[in-house]
Protein backbone atom coordinates (compact mmCIF):
# COMPACT_ATOMS: atom_id res chain seq x y z
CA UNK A 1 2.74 17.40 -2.67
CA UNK A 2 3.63 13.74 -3.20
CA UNK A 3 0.73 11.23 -2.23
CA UNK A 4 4.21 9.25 -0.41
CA UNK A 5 4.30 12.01 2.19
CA UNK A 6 0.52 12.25 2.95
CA UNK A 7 -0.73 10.88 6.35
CA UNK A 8 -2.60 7.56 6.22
CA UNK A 9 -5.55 8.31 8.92
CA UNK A 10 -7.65 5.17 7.65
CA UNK A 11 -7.74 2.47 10.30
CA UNK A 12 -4.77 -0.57 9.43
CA UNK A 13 -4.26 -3.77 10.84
CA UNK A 14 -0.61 -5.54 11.56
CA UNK A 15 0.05 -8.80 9.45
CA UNK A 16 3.12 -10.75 9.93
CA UNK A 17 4.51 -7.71 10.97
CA UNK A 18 3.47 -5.60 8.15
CA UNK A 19 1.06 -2.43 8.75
CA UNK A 20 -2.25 -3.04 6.06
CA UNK A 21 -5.24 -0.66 5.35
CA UNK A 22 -7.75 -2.51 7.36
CA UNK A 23 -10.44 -1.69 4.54
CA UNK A 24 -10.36 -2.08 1.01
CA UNK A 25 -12.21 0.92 0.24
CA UNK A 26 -9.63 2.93 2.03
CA UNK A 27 -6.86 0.80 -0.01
CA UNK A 28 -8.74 1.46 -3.12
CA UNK A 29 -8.97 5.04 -2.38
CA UNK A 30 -5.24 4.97 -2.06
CA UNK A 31 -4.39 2.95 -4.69
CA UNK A 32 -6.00 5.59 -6.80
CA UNK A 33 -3.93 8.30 -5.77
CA UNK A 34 -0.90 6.24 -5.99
CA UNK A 35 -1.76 4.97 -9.59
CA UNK A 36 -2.27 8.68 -10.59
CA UNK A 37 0.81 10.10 -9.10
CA UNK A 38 3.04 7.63 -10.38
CA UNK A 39 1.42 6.75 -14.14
CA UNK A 40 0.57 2.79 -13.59
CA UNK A 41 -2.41 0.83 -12.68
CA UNK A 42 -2.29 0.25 -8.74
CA UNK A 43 -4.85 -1.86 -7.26
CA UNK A 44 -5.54 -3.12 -3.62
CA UNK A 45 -4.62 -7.10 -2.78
CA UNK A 46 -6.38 -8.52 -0.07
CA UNK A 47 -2.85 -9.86 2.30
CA UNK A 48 -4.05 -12.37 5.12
CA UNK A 49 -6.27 -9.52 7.68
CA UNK A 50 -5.43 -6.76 5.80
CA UNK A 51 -4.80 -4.78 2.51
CA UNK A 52 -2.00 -3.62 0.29
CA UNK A 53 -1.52 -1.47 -2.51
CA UNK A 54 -0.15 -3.63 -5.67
CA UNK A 55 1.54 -2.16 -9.24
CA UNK A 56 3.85 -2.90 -11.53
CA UNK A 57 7.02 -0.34 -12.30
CA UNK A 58 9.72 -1.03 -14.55
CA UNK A 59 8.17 -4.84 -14.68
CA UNK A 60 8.78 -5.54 -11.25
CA UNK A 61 5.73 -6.46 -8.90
CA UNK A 62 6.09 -3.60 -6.13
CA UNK A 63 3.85 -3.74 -2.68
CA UNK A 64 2.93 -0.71 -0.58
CA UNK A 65 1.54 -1.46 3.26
CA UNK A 66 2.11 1.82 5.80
CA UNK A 67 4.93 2.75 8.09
CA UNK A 68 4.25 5.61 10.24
CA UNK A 69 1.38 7.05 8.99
CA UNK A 70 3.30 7.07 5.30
CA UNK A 71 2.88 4.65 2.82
CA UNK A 72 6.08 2.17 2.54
CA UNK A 73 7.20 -0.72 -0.43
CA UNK A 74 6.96 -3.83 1.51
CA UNK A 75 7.96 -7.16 0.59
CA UNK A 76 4.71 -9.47 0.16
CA UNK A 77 6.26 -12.64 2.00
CA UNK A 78 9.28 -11.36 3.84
CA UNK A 79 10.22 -8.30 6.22
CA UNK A 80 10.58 -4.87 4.98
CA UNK A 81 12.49 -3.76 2.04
């Protein structure tokens, strides 16, 4: 089973408008799995109140916050992708 499709039951916080793990242990728990699953180093970024799940694939900079209990790529500074 993908890690995409698991349920996020760690607490989050909302930060201009974007869903964060409210804890970085949680994000670094996550960011873990993610990193494993897809090959790269992911790591959490602290983003204003809240955490996100940072790597790089295919050289592009890609950000993961949650949407409905499901991890989403976000866009750090604007809206959702």
């Amino acid at each position: 089973m993908t890690v995409f499709i698991k349920p996020v039951f760690d607490g989050t916080v909302v930060f201009e408008g974007k869903e964060l793990f409210k804890g970085q242990g949680a994000a670094r728990q996550w960011a873990q799995q993610v990193g494993s699953e897809l090959g790269v180093p992911v790591e959490p970024r602290k983003i204003g109140t809240g955490w996100a799940l940072v790597g790089t694939i295919d050289g592009v900079e890609t950000v993961w916050g949650i949407y409905g209990q499901r991890l989403k790529r976000i866009s750090p500074s604007s809206g959702d992708d």
